[in-house]
C-alpha atoms as a PDB file:
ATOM      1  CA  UNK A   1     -44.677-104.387-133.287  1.00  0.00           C
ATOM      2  CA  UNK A   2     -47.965-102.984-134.893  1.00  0.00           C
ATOM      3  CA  UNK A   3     -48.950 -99.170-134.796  1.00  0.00           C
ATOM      4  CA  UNK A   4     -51.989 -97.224-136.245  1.00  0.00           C
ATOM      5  CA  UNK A   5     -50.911 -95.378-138.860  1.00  0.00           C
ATOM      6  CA  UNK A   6     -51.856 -92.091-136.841  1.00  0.00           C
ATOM      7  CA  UNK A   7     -50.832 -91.523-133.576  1.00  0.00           C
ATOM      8  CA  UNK A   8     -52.943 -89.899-130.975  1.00  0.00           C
ATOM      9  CA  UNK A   9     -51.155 -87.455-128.828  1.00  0.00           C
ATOM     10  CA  UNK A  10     -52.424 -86.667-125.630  1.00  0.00           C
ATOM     11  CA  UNK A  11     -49.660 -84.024-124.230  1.00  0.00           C
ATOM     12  CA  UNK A  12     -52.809 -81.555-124.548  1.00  0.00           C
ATOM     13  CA  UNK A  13     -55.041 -83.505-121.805  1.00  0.00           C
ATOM     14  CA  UNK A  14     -54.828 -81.831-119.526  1.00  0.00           C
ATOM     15  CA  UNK A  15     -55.200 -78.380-120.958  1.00  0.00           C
ATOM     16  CA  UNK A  16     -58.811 -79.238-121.683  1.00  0.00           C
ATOM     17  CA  UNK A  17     -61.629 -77.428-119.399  1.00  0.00           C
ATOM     18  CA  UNK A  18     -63.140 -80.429-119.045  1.00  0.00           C
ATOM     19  CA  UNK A  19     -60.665 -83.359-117.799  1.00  0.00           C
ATOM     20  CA  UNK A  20     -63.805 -85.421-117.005  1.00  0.00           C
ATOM     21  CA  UNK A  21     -63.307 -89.317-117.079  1.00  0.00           C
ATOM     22  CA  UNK A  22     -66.327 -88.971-119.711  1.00  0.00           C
ATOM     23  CA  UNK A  23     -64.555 -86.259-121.799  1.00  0.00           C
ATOM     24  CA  UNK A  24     -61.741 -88.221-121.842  1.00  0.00           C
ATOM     25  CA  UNK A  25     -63.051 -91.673-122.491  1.00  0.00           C
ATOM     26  CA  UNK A  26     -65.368 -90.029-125.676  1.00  0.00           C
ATOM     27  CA  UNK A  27     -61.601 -88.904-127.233  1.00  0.00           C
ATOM     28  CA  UNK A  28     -60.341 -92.716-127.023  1.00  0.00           C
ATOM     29  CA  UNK A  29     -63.611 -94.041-128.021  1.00  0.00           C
ATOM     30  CA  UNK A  30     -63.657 -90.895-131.243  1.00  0.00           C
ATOM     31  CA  UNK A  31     -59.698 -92.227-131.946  1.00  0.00           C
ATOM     32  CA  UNK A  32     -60.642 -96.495-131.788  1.00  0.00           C
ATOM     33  CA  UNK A  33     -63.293 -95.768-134.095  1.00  0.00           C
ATOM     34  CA  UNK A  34     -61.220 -95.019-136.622  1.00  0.00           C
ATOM     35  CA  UNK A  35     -58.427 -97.189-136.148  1.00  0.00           C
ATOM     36  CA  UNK A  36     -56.098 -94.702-134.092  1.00  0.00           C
ATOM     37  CA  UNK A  37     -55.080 -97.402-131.802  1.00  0.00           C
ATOM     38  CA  UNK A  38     -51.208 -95.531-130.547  1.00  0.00           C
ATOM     39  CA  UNK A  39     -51.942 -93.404-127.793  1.00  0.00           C
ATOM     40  CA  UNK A  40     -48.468 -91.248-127.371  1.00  0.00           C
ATOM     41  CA  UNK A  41     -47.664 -90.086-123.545  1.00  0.00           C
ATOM     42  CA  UNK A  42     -44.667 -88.746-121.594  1.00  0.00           C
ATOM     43  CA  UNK A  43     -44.589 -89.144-117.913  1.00  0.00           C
ATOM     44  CA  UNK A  44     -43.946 -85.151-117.726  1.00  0.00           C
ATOM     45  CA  UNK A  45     -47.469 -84.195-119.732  1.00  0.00           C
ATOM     46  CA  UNK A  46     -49.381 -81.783-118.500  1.00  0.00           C
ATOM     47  CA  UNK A  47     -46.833 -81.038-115.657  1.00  0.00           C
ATOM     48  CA  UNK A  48     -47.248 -85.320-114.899  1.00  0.00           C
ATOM     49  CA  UNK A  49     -50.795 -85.374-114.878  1.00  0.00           C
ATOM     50  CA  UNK A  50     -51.774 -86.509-118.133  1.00  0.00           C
ATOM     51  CA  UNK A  51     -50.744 -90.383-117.773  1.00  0.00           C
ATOM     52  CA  UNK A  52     -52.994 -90.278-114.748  1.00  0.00           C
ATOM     53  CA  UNK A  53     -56.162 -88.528-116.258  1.00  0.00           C
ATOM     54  CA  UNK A  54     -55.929 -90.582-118.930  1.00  0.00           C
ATOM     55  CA  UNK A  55     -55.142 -93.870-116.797  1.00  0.00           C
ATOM     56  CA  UNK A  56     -58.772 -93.169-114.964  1.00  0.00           C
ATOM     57  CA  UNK A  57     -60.733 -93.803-117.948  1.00  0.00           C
ATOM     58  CA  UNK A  58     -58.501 -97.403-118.479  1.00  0.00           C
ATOM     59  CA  UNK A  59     -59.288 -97.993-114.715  1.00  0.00           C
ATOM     60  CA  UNK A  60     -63.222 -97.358-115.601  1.00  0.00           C
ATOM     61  CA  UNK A  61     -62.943 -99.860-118.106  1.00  0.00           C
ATOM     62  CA  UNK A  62     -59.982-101.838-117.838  1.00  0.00           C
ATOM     63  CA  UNK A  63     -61.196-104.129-121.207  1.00  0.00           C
ATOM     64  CA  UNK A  64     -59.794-101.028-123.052  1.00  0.00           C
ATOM     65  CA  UNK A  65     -56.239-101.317-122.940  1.00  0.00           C
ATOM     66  CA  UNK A  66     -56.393-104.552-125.285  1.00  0.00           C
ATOM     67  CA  UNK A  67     -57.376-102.282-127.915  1.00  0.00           C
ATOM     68  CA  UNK A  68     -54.598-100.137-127.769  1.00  0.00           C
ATOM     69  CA  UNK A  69     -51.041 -99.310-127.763  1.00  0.00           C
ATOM     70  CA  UNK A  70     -49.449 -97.261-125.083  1.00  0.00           C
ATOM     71  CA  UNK A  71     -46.591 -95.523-125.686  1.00  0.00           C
ATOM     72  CA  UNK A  72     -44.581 -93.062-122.788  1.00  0.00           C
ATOM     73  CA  UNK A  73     -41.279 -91.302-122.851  1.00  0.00           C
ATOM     74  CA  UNK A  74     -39.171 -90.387-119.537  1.00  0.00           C
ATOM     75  CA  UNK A  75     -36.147 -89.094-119.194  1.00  0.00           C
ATOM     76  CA  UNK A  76     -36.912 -85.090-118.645  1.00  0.00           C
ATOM     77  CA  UNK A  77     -36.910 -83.669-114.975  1.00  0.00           C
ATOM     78  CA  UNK A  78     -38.827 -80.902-115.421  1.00  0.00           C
ATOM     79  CA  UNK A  79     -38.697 -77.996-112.233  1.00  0.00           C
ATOM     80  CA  UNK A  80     -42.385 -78.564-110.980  1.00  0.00           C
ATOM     81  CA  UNK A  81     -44.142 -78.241-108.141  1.00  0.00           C
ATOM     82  CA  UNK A  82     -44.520 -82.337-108.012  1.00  0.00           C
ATOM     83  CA  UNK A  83     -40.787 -82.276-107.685  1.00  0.00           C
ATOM     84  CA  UNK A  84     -40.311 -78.853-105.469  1.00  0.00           C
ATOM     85  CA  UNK A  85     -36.507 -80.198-104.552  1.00  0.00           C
ATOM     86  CA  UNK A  86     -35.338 -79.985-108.397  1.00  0.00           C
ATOM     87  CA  UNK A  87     -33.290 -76.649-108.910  1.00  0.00           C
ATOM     88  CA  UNK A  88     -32.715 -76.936-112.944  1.00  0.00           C
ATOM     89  CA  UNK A  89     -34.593 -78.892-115.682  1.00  0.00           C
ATOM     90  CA  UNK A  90     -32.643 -81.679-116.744  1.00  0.00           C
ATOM     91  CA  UNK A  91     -32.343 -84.872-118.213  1.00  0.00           C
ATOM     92  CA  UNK A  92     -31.798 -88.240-116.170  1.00  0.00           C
ATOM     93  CA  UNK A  93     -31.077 -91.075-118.142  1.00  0.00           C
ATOM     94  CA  UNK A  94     -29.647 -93.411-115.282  1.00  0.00           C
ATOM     95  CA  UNK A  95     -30.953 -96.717-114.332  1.00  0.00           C
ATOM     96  CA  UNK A  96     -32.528 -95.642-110.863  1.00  0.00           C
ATOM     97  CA  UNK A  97     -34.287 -92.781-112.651  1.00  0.00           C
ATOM     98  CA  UNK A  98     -35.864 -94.746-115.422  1.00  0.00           C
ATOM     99  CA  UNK A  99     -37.103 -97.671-113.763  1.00  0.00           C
ATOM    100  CA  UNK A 100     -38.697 -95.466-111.531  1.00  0.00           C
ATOM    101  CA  UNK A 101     -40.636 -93.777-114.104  1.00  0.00           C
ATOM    102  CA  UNK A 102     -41.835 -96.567-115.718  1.00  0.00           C
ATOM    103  CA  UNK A 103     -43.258 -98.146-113.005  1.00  0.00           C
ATOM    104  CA  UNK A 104     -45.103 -94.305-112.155  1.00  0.00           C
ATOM    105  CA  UNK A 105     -46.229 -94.402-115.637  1.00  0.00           C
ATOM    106  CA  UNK A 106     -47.665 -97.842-115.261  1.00  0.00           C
ATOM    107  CA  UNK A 107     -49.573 -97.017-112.184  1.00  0.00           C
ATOM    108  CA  UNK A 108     -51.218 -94.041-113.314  1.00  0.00           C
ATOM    109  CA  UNK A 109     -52.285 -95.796-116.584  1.00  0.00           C
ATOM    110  CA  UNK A 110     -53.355 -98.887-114.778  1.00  0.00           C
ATOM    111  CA  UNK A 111     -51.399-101.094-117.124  1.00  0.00           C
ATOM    112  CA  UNK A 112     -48.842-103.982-116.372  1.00  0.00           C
ATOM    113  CA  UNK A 113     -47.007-102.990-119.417  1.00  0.00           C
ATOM    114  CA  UNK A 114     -46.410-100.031-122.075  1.00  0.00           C
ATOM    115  CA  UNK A 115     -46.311-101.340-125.407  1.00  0.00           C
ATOM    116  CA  UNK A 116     -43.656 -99.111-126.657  1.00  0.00           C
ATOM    117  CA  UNK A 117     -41.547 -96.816-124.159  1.00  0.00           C
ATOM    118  CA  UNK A 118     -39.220 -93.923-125.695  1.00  0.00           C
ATOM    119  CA  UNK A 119     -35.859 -91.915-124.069  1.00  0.00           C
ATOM    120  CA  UNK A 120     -37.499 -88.432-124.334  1.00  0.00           C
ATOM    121  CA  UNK A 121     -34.757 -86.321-125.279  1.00  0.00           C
ATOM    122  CA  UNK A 122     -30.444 -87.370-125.613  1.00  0.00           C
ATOM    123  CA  UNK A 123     -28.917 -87.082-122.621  1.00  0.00           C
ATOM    124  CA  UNK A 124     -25.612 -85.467-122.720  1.00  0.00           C
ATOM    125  CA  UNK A 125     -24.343 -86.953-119.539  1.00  0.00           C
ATOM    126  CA  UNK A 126     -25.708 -90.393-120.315  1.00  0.00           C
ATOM    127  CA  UNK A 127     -24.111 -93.623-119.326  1.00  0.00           C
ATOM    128  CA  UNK A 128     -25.234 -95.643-122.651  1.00  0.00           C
ATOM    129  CA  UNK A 129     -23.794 -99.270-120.906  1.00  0.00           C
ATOM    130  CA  UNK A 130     -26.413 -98.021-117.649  1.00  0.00           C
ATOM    131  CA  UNK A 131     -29.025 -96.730-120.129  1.00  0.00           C
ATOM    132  CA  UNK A 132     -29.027 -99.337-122.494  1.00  0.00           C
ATOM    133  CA  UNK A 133     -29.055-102.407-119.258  1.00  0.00           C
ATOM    134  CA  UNK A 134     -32.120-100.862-117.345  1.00  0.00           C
ATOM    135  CA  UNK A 135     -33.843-100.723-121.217  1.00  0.00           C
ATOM    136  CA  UNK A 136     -33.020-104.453-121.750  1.00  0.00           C
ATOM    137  CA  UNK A 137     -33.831-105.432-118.212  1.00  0.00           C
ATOM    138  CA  UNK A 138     -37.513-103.702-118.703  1.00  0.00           C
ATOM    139  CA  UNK A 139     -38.445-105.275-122.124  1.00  0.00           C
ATOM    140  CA  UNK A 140     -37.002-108.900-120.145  1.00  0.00           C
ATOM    141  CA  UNK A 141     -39.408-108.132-117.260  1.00  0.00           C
ATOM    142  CA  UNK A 142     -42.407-107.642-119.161  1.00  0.00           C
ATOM    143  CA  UNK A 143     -42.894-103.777-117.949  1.00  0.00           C
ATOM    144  CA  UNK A 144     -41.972-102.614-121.788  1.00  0.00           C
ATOM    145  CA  UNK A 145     -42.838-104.391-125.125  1.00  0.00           C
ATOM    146  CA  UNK A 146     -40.437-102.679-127.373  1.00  0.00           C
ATOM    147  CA  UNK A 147     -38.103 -99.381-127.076  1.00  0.00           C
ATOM    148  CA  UNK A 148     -37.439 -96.579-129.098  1.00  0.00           C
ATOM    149  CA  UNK A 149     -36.387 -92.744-128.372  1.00  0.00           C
ATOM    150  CA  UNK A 150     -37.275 -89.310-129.297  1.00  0.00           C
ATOM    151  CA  UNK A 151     -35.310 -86.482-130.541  1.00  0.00           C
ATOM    152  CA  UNK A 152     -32.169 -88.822-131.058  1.00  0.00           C
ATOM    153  CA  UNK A 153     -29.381 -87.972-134.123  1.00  0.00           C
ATOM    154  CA  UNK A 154     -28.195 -91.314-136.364  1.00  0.00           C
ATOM    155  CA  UNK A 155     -24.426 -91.010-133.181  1.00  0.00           C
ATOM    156  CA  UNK A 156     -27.236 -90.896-130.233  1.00  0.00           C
ATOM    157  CA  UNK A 157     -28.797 -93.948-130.808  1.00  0.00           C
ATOM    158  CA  UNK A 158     -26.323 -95.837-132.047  1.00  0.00           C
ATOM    159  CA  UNK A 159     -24.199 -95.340-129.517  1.00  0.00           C
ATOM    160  CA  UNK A 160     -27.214 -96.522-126.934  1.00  0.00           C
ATOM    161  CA  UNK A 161     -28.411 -99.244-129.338  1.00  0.00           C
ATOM    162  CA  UNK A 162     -24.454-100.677-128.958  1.00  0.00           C
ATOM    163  CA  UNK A 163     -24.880-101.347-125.465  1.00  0.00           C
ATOM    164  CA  UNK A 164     -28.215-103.116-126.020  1.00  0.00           C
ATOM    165  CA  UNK A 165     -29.674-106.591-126.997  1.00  0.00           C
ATOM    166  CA  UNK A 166     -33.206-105.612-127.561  1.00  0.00           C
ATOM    167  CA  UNK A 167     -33.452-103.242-131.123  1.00  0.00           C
ATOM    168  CA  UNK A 168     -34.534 -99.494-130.897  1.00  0.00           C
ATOM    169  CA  UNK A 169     -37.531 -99.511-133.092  1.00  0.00           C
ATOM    170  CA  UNK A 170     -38.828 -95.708-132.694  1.00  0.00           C
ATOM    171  CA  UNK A 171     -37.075 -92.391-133.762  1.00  0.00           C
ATOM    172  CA  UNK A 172     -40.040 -89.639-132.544  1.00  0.00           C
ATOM    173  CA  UNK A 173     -38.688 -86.510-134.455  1.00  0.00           C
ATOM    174  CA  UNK A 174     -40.167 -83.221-135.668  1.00  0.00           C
ATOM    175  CA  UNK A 175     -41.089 -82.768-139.033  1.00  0.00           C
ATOM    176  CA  UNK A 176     -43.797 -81.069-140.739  1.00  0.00           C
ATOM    177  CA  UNK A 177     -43.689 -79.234-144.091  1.00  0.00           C
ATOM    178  CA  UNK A 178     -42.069 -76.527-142.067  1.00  0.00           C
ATOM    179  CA  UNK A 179     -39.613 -78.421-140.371  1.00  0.00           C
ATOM    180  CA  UNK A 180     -38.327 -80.683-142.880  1.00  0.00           C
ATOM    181  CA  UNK A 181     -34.658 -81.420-142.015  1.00  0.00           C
ATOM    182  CA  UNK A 182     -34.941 -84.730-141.195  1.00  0.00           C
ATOM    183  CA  UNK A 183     -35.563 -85.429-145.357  1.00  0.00           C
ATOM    184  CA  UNK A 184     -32.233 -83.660-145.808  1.00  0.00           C
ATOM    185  CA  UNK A 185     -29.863 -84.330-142.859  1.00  0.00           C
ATOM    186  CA  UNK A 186     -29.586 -88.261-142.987  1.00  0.00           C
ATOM    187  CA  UNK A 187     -31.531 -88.310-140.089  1.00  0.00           C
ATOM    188  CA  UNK A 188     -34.706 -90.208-141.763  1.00  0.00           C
ATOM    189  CA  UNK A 189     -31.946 -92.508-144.089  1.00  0.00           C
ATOM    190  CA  UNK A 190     -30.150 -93.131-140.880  1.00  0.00           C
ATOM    191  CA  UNK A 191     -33.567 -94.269-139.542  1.00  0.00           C
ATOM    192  CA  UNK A 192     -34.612 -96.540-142.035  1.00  0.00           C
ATOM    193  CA  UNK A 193     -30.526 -97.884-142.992  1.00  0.00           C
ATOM    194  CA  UNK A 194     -31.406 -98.837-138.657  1.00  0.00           C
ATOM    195  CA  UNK A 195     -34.518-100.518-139.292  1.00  0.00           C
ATOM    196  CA  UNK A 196     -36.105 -97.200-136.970  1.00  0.00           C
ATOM    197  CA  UNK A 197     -39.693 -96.118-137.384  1.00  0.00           C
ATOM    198  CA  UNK A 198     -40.518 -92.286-137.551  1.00  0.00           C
ATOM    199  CA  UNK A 199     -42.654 -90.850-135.672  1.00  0.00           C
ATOM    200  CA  UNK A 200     -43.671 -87.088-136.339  1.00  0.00           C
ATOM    201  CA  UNK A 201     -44.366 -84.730-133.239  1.00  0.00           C
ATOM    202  CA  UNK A 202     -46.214 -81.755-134.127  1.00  0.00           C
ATOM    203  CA  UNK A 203     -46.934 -82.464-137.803  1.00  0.00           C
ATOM    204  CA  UNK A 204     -49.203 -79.439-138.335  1.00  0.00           C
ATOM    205  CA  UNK A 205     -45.735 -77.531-136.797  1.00  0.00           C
ATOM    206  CA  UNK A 206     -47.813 -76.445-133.569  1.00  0.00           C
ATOM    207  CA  UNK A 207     -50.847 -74.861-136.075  1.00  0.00           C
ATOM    208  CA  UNK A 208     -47.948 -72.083-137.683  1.00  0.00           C
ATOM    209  CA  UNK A 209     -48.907 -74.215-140.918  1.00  0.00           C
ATOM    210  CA  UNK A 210     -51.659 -72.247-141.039  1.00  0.00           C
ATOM    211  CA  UNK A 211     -50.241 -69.203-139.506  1.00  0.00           C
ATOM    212  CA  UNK A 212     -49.375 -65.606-141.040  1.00  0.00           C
ATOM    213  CA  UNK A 213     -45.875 -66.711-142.662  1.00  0.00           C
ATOM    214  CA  UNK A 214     -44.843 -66.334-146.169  1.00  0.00           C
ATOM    215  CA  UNK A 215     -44.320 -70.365-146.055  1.00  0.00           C
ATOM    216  CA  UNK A 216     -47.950 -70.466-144.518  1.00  0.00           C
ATOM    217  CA  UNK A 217     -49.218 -68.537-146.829  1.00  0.00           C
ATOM    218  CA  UNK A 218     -47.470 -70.045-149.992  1.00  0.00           C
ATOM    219  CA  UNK A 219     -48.716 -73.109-148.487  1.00  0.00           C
ATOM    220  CA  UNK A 220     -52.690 -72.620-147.801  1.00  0.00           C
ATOM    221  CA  UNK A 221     -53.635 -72.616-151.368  1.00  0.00           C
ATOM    222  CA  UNK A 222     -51.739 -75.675-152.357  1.00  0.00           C
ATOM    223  CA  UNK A 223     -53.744 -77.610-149.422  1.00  0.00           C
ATOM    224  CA  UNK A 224     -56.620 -75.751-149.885  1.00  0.00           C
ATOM    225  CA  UNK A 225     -57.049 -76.668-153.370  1.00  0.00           C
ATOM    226  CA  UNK A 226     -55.558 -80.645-152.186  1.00  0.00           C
ATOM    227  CA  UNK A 227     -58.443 -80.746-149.578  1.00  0.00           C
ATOM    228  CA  UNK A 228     -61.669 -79.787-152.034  1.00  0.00           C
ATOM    229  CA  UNK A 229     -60.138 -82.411-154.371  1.00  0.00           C
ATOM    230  CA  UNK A 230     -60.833 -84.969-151.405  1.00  0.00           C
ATOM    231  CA  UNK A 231     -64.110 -83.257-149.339  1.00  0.00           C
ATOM    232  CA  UNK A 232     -61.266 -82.943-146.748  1.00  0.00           C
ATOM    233  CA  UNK A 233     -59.551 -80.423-144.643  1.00  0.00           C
ATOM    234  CA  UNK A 234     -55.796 -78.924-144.705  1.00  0.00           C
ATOM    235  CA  UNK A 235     -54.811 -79.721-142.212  1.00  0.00           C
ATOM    236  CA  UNK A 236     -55.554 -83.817-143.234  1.00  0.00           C
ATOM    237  CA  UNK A 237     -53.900 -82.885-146.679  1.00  0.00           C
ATOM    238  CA  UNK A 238     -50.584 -81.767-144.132  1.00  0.00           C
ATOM    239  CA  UNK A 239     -50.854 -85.160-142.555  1.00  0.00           C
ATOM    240  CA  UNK A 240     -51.212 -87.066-145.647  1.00  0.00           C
ATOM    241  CA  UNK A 241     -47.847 -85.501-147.492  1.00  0.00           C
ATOM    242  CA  UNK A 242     -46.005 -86.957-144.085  1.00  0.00           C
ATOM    243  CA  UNK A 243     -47.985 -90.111-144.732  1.00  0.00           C
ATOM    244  CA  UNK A 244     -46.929 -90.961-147.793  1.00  0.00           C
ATOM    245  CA  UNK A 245     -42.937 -90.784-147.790  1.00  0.00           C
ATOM    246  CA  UNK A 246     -42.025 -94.240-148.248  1.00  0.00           C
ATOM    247  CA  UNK A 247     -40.654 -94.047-144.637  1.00  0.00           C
ATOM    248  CA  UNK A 248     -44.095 -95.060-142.937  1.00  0.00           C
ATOM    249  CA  UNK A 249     -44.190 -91.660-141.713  1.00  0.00           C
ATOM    250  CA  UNK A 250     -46.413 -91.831-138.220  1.00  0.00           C
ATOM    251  CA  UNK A 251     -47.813 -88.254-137.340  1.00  0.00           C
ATOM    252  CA  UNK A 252     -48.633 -87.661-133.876  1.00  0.00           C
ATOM    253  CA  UNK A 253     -52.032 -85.660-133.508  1.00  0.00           C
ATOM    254  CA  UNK A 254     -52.771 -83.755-130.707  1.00  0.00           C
ATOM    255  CA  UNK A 255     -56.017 -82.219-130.198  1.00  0.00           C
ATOM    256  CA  UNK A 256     -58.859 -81.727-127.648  1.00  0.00           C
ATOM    257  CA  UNK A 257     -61.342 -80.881-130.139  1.00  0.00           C
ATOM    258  CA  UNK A 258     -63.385 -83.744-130.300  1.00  0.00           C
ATOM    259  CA  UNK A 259     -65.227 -82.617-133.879  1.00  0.00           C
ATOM    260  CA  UNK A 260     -61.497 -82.865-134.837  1.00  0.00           C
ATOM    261  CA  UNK A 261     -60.648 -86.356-133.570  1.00  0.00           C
ATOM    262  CA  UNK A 262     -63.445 -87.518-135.770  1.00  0.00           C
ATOM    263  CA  UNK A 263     -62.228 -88.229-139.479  1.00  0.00           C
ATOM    264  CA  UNK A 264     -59.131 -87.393-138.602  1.00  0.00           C
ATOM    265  CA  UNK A 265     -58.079 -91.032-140.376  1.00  0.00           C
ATOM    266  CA  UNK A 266     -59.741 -89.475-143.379  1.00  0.00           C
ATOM    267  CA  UNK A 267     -56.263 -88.428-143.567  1.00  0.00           C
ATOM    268  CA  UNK A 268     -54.790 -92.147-144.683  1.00  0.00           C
ATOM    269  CA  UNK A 269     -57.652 -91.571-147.980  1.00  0.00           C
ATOM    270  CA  UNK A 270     -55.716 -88.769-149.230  1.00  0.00           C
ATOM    271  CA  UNK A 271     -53.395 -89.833-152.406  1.00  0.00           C
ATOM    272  CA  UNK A 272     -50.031 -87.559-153.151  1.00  0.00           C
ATOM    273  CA  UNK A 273     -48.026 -88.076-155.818  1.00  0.00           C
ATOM    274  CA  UNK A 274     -44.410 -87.334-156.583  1.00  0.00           C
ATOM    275  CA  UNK A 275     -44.767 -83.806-157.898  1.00  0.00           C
ATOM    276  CA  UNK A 276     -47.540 -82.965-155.836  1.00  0.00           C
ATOM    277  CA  UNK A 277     -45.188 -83.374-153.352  1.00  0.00           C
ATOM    278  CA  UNK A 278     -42.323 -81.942-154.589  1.00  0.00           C
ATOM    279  CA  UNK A 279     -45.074 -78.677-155.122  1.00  0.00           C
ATOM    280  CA  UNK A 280     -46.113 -78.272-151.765  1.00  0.00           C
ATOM    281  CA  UNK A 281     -41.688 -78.973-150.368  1.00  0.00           C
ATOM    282  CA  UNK A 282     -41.500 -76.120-152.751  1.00  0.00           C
ATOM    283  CA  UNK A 283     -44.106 -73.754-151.735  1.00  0.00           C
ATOM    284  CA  UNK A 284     -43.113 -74.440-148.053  1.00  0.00           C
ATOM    285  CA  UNK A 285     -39.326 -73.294-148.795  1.00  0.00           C
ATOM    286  CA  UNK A 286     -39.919 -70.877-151.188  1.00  0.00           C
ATOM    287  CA  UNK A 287     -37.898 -72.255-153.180  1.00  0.00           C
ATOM    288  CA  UNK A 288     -37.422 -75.119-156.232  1.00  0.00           C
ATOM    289  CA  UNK A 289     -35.314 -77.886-154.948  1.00  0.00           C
ATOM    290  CA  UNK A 290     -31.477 -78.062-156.640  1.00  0.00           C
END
């Protein structure tokens, strides 16, 4: 299946002042504009109240959802006052518990179907025969489009993809130019031996990309200097080195600003070469590659 080539995270919704149906419905309009068409949720966002502030604006205007791609995760029980019997955070990857948040994720999106649904985090108590039924069953019933997971080692999901017809299609990882393991650990050559898309959470590594560090600050100059080059912005240039692995990198933005939801896509403009880099992998470990 199709995805825009940035993601649009909305785990920050509902940390906004303003969680207005208006406020909200100007960030999807600011993200369609550009052709950020993924919209990235988890049923536990914003302690399970993002799906539903964002579902509001669908419900305004329900000719939206044809113009994007929704995409949830489950599989975290977070200890929360929506769930006051829960004594420890845990994960629950068992039929009953998935089906179940699907269909809450569905109703507070007002959708019939999530394009792409993701397991959130691997389960070390998971059944992968249950697991990978109830996944199969979903995509069969129409209430998913395609599956993935998050977080998941090359042994995790190939271990659930065995007990599964339908393909895993999605590996949502970390990386960032501080977080780069993934390159190194055969995580993203596991991925793409699998035929798995990457997806990057927190590309801009949470904003300590631009934070007091000695990578940080080994770092700023390089994108600095990347960013005049192109009338842009670093943090864009920090996007566009994910971009352009040969991987089809897919960074997940989250922001409320709504000055920086505009031109975000800019990002996609911005051309890195091969030593370029290399430069910047260098400048964020401090040190020249082997």
């Amino acid at each position: 299946m199709e995805f825009s080539r940035l993601v649009y995270g909305v785990w920050r919704l509902a940390d906004d002042s303003d969680t207005s149906v208006a406020n909200v419905r100007a960030k999807i309009d600011a993200c369609l504009e550009q052709g950020i068409t993924t919209f990235d949720h988890a049923d536990i966002y914003g302690d399970y109240r993002c799906e539903a502030l964002f579902g509001k604006a669908l419900a305004q205007d329900p000719s939206l959802r044809a113009s994007m791609q929704l995409v949830s995760k489950c599989d975290i029980a977070l200890v929360s006052d929506a769930f006051p019997a829960r004594r420890v955070k845990h994960y629950d990857t068992s039929a009953a518990y998935i089906r179940n948040s699907v269909d809450t994720s569905l109703s507070r999106l007002h959708s019939e179907q999530l394009d792409l649904l993701l397991i959130h985090r691997p389960d070390p108590f998971m059944d992968a025969a249950q697991t990978g039924a109830v996944l199969d069953d979903l995509v069969d019933s129409g209430k998913v489009k395609a599956l993935g997971v998050s977080n998941f080692m090359h042994w995790d999901w190939r271990l659930l993809q065995q007990h599964m017809k339908h393909r895993l299609v999605v590996n949502q990882i970390e990386m960032n130019l501080l977080e780069r393991s993934a390159f190194t650990d055969g995580t993203l050559a596991s991925m793409q031996l699998d035929g798995i898309r990457a997806m990057a959470w927190s590309p801009l590594a949470g904003g300590a990309l631009f934070g007091d560090s000695a990578a940080a600050q080994r770092l700023r100059p390089l994108l600095d200097g990347i960013a005049r080059q192109y009338g842009s912005s670093a943090d864009r240039v920090a996007l566009a080195w994910l971009m352009m692995h040969p991987a089809g990198i897919m960074p997940v933005v989250g922001t409320n600003n709504i000055e920086r939801i505009h031109g975000l896509a800019s990002a996609c403009d911005i051309r890195i070469d091969r030593e370029t880099w290399f430069e910047l992998w260098t400048a964020a470990s401090g040190q020249e590659v082997p």
